[in-house]
Protein backbone atom coordinates (compact mmCIF):
# COMPACT_ATOMS: atom_id res chain seq x y z
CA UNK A 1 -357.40 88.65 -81.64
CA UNK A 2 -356.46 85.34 -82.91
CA UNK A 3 -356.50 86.90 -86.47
CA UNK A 4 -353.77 89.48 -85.37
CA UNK A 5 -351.54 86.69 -83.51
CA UNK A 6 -351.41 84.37 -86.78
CA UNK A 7 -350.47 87.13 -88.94
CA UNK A 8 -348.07 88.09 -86.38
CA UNK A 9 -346.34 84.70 -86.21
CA UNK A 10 -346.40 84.67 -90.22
CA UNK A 11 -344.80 87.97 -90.66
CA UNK A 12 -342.23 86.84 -87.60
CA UNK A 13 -341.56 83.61 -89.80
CA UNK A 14 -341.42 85.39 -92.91
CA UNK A 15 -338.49 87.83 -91.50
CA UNK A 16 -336.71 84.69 -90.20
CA UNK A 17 -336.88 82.92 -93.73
CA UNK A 18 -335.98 86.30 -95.41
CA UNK A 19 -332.65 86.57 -93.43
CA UNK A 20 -331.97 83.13 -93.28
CA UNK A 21 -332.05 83.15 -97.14
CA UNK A 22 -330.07 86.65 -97.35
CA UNK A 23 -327.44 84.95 -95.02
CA UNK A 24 -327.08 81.83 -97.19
CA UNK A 25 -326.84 83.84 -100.18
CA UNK A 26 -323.88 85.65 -99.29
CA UNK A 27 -322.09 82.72 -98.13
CA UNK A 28 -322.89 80.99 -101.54
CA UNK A 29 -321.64 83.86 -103.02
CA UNK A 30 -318.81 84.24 -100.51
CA UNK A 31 -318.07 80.35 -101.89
CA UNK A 32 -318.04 81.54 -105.61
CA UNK A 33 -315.86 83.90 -105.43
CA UNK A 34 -313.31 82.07 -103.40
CA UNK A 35 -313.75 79.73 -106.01
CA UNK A 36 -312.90 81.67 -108.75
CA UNK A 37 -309.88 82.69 -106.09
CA UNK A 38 -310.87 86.55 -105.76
CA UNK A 39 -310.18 85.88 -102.01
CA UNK A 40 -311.02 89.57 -100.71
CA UNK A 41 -314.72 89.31 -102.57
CA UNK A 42 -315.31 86.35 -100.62
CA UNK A 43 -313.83 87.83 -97.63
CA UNK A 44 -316.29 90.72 -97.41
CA UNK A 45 -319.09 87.94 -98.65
CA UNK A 46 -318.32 86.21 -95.62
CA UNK A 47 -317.79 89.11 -93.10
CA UNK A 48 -321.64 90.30 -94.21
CA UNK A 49 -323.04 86.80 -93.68
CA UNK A 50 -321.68 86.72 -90.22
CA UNK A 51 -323.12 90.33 -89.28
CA UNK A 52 -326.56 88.81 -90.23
CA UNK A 53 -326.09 85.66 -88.30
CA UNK A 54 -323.30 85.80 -85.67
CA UNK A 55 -324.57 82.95 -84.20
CA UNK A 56 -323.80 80.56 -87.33
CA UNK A 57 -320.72 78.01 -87.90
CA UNK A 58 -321.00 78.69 -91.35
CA UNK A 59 -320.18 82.01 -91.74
CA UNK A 60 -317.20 81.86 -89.28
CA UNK A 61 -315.59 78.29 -91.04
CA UNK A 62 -315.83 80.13 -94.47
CA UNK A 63 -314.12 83.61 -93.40
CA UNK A 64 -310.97 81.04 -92.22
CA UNK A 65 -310.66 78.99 -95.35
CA UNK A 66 -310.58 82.69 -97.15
CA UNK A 67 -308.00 83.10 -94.78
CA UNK A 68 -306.36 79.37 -95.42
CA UNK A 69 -306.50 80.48 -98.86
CA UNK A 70 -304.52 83.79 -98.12
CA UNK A 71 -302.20 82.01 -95.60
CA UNK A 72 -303.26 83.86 -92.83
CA UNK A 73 -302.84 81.24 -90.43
CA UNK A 74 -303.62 83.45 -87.14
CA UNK A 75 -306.93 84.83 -88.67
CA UNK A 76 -308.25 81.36 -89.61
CA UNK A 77 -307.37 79.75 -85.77
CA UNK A 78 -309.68 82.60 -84.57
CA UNK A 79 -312.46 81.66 -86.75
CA UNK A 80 -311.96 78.43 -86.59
CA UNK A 81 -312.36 78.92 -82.65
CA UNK A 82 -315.51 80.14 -83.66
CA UNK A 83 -316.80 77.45 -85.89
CA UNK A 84 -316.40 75.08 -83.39
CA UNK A 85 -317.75 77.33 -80.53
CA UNK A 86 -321.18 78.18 -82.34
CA UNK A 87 -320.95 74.53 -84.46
CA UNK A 88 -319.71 72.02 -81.46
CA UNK A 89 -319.38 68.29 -82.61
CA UNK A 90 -321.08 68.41 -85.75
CA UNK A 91 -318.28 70.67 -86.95
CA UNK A 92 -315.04 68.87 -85.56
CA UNK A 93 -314.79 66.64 -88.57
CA UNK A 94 -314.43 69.30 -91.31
CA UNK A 95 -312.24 72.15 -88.89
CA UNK A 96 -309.88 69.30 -88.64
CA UNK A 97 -310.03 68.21 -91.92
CA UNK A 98 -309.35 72.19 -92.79
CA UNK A 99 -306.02 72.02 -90.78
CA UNK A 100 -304.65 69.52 -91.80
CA UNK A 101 -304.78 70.73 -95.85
CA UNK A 102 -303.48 73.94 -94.14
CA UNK A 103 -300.59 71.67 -92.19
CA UNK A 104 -299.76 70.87 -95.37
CA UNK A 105 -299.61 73.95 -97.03
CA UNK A 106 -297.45 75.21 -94.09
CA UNK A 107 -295.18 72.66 -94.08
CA UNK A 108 -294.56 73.39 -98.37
CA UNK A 109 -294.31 76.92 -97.69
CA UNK A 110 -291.39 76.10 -94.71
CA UNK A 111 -293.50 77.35 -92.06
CA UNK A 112 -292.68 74.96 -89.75
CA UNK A 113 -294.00 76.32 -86.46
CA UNK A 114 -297.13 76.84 -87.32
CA UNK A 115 -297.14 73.50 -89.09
CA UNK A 116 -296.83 72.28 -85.60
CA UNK A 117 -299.38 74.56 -84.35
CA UNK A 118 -301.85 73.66 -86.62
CA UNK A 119 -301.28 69.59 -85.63
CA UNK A 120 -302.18 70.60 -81.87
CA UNK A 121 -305.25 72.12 -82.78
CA UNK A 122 -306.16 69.01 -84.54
CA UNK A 123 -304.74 66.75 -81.40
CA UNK A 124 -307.05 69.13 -79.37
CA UNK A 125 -310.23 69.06 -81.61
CA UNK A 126 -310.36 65.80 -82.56
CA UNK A 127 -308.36 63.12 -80.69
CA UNK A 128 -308.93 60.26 -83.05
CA UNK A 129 -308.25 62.08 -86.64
CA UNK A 130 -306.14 59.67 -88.51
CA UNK A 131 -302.99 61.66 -89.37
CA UNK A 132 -300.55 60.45 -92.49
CA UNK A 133 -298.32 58.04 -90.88
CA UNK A 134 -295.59 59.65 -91.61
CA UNK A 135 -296.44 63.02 -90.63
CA UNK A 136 -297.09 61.72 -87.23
CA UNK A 137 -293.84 60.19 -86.82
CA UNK A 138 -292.06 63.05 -87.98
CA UNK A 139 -294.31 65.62 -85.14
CA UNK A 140 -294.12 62.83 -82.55
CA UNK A 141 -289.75 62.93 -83.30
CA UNK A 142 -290.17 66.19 -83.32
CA UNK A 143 -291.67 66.53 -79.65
CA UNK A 144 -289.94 63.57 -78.33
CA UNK A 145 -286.38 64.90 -78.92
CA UNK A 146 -286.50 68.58 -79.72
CA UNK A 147 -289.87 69.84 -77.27
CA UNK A 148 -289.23 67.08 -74.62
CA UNK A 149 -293.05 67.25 -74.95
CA UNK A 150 -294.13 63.64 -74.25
CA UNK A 151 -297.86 64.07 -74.12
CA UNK A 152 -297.85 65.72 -77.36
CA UNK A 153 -295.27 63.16 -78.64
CA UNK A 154 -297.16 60.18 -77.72
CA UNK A 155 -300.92 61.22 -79.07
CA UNK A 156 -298.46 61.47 -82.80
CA UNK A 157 -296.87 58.41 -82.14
CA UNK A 158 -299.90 56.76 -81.20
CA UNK A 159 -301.78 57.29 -84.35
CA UNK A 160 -298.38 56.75 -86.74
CA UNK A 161 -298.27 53.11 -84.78
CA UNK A 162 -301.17 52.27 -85.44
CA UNK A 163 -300.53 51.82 -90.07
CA UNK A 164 -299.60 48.15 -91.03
CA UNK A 165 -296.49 49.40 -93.76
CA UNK A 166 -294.26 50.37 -91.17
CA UNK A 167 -290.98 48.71 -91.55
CA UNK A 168 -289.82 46.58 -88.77
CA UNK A 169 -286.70 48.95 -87.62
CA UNK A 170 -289.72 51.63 -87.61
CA UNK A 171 -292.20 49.72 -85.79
CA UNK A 172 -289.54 49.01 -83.01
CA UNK A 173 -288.16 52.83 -82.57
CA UNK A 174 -291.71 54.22 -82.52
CA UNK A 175 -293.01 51.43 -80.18
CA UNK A 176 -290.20 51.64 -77.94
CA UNK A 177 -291.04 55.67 -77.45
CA UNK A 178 -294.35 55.33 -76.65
CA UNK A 179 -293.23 52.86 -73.92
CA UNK A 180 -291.39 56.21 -73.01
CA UNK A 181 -293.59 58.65 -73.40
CA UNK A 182 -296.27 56.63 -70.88
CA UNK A 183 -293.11 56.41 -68.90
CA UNK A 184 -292.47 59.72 -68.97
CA UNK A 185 -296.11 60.81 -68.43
CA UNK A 186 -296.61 58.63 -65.18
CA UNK A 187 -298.75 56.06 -66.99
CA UNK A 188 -297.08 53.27 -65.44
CA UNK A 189 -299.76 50.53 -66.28
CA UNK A 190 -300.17 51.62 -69.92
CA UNK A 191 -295.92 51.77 -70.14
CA UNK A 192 -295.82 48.66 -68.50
CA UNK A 193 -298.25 46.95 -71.20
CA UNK A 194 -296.31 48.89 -74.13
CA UNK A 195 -292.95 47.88 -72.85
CA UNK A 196 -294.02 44.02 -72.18
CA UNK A 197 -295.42 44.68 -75.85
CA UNK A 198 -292.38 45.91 -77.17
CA UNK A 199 -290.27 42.73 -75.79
CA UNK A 200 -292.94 40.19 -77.45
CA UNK A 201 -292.22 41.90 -80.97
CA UNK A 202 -288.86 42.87 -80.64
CA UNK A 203 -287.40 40.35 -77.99
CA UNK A 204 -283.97 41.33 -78.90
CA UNK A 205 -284.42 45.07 -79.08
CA UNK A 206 -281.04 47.33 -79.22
CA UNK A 207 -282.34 48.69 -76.16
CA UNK A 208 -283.92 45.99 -74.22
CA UNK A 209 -281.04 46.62 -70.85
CA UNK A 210 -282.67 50.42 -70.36
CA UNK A 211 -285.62 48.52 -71.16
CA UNK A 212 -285.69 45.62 -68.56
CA UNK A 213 -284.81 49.30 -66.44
CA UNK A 214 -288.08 50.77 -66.80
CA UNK A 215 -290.25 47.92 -66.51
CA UNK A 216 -288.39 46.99 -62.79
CA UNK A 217 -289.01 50.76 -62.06
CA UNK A 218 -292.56 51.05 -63.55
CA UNK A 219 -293.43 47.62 -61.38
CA UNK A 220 -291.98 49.14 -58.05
CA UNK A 221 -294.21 52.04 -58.27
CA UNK A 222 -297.35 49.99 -59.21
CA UNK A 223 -296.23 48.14 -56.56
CA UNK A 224 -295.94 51.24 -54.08
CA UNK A 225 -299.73 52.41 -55.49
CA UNK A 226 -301.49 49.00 -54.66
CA UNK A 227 -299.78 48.77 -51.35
CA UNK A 228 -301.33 51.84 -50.54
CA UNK A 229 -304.74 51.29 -51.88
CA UNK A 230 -305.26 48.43 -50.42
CA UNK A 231 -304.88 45.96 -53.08
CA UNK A 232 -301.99 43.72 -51.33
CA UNK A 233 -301.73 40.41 -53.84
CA UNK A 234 -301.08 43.63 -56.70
CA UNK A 235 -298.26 44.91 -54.81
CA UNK A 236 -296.58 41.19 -53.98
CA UNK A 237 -297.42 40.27 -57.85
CA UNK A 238 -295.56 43.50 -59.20
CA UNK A 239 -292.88 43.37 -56.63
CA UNK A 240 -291.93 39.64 -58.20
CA UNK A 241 -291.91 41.02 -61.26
CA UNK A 242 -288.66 43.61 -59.83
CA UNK A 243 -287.36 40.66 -58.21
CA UNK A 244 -287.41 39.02 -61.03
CA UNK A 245 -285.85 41.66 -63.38
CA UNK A 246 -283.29 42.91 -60.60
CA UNK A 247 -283.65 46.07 -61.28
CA UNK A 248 -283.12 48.89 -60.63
CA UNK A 249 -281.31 47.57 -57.65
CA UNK A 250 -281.31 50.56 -55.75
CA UNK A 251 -284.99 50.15 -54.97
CA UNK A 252 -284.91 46.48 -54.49
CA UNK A 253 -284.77 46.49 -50.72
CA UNK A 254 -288.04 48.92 -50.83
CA UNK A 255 -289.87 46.19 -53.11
CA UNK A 256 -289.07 43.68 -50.73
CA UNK A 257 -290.28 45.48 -47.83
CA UNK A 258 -293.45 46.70 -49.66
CA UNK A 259 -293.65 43.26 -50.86
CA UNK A 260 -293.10 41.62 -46.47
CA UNK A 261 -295.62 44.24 -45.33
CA UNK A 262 -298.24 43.09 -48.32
CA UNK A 263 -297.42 39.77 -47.18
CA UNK A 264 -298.57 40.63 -43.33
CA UNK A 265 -301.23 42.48 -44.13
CA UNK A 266 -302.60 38.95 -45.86
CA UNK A 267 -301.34 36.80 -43.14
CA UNK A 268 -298.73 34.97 -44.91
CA UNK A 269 -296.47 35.86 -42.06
CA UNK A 270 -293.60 33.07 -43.04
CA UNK A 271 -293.18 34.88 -46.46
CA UNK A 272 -293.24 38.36 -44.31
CA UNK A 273 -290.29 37.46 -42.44
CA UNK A 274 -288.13 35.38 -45.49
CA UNK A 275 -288.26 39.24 -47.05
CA UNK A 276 -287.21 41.25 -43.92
CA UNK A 277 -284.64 38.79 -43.88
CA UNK A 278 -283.38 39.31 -47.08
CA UNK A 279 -283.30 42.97 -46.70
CA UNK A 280 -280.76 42.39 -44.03
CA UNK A 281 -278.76 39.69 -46.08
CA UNK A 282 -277.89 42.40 -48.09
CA UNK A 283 -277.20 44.80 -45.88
CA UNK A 284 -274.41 43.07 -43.78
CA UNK A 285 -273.14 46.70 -42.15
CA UNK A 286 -277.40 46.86 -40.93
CA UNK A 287 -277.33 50.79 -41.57
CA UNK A 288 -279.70 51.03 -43.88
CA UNK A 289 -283.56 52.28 -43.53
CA UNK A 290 -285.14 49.62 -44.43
CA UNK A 291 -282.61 46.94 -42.95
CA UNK A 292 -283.44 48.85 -39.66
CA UNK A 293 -287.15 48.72 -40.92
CA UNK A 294 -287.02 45.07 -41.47
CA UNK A 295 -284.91 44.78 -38.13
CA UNK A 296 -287.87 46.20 -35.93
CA UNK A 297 -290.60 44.21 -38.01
CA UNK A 298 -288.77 40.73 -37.15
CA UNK A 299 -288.51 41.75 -33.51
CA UNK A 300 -292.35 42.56 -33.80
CA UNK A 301 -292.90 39.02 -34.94
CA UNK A 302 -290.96 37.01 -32.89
């Protein structure tokens, strides 16, 4: 019985090593002839190779560079898609590296869109791929003004940023969206950082009024968030900052009261009522909602 089991097992492992080499084969073959740049004899290489393994990256990344190489863009995103399905990590590397030659080739042949397309798909696969400087700029311009796409814009942008040749006028466009983009996004800390970035590189930046703008607004939200998680000394620290800045002035009155109720809340009830007060300063008609907020808080106190 033992007898019939081993030779069982061998013939089992012999089958496996006789398909496993057929399947190699034929993508070495497949290889050749793409090679040699008879695409369709690779194609069918390729196409057999998968029938005998479906469940193999190889086969699948192969069939799309014979389709890279015919400039079939749609049929090499689907096998692509299955590269990375049936490969997973150990494959991101090389699919990226296998759209961004084809980005290339896209952008030469004045395919534009799917120039784009084929950027995403790296964005997507591979987060950190280093993208040509320039290339990024250009996709995270292109997304920034034209898509009004700021996610997108802002992963470009990010990795353009990040080469040390960029001239100065460069360096303080590009910095000065990404500000945006976070911004735009709702990622007030990282905007915040960016934009106090920006003004320690660029302290007279062409834009620094719209600027100053931001930061006031991105501080009296921050503010509004740690007020209502709890974290009271946050929300008095970023409401200074507004103060400071004094803007946007619409929202200054809320910043203050944020900032009187943060102030309560700690028991620094002297500072409490010097804001409430100053809400009402500057409200001398007392019509406003949070002069009439501040109004019933004082009364509270007395």
């Amino acid at each position: 019985m033992r007898i019939v089991k081993s030779f069982l097992i061998i013939g089992i492992s012999l089958v496996i090593i006789s398909c496993g080499g057929k399947y190699q084969k034929k993508i070495n073959q497949g290889r050749q002839s793409l090679k040699n740049d008879k695409v369709m004899e690779a194609i069918g290489y390729f196409e057999q190779a998968i029938k005998d393994n479906p469940g193999s990256p190889e086969g699948y990344y192969w069939l799309g560079m014979a389709n890279k190489a015919r400039m079939r863009y749609g049929d090499f995103v689907i096998n692509m898609n299955k590269a990375l399905i049936y490969g997973g990590d150990k494959e991101r590397k090389r699919i990226a590296d296998a759209y961004y030659g084809f980005a290339r080739e896209l952008e030469a042949a004045n395919r534009l869109d799917s120039m784009y397309d084929a950027f995403e798909h790296i964005i997507d696969i591979m987060p950190e791929y280093k993208i040509g400087d320039d290339y990024a700029i250009h996709l995270g311009n292109k997304y920034f003004d034209e898509k009004f796409d700021y996610q997108k814009a802002l992963a470009f942008y990010v990795t353009g940023f990040e080469s040390d040749d960029l001239p100065d006028a460069v360096k303080q466009t590009v910095l000065y969206r990404i500000s945006r983009c976070y911004y735009e996004v709702g990622d007030y800390e990282n905007a915040n950082r960016s934009y106090n970035r920006l003004l320690d590189l660029f302290p007279n930046h062409p834009k620094k009024q719209i600027i100053y703008f931001d930061i006031g607004n991105i501080n009296y939200k921050l503010a509004e968030q740690a007020y209502k998680n709890g974290r009271y000394e946050d929300a008095v620290q970023r409401g200074e900052v507004v103060l400071r800045i004094g803007k946007p002035k619409i929202w200054i009155s809320d910043v203050q009261r944020i900032m009187g109720d943060s102030y309560l809340k700690m028991g620094e009830r002297e500072k409490a009522v010097a804001l409430f007060q100053a809400i009402i300063k500057d409200d001398p008609y007392q019509k406003q909602r949070n002069t009439l907020y501040a109004l019933s808080k004082l009364k509270e106190l007395e």
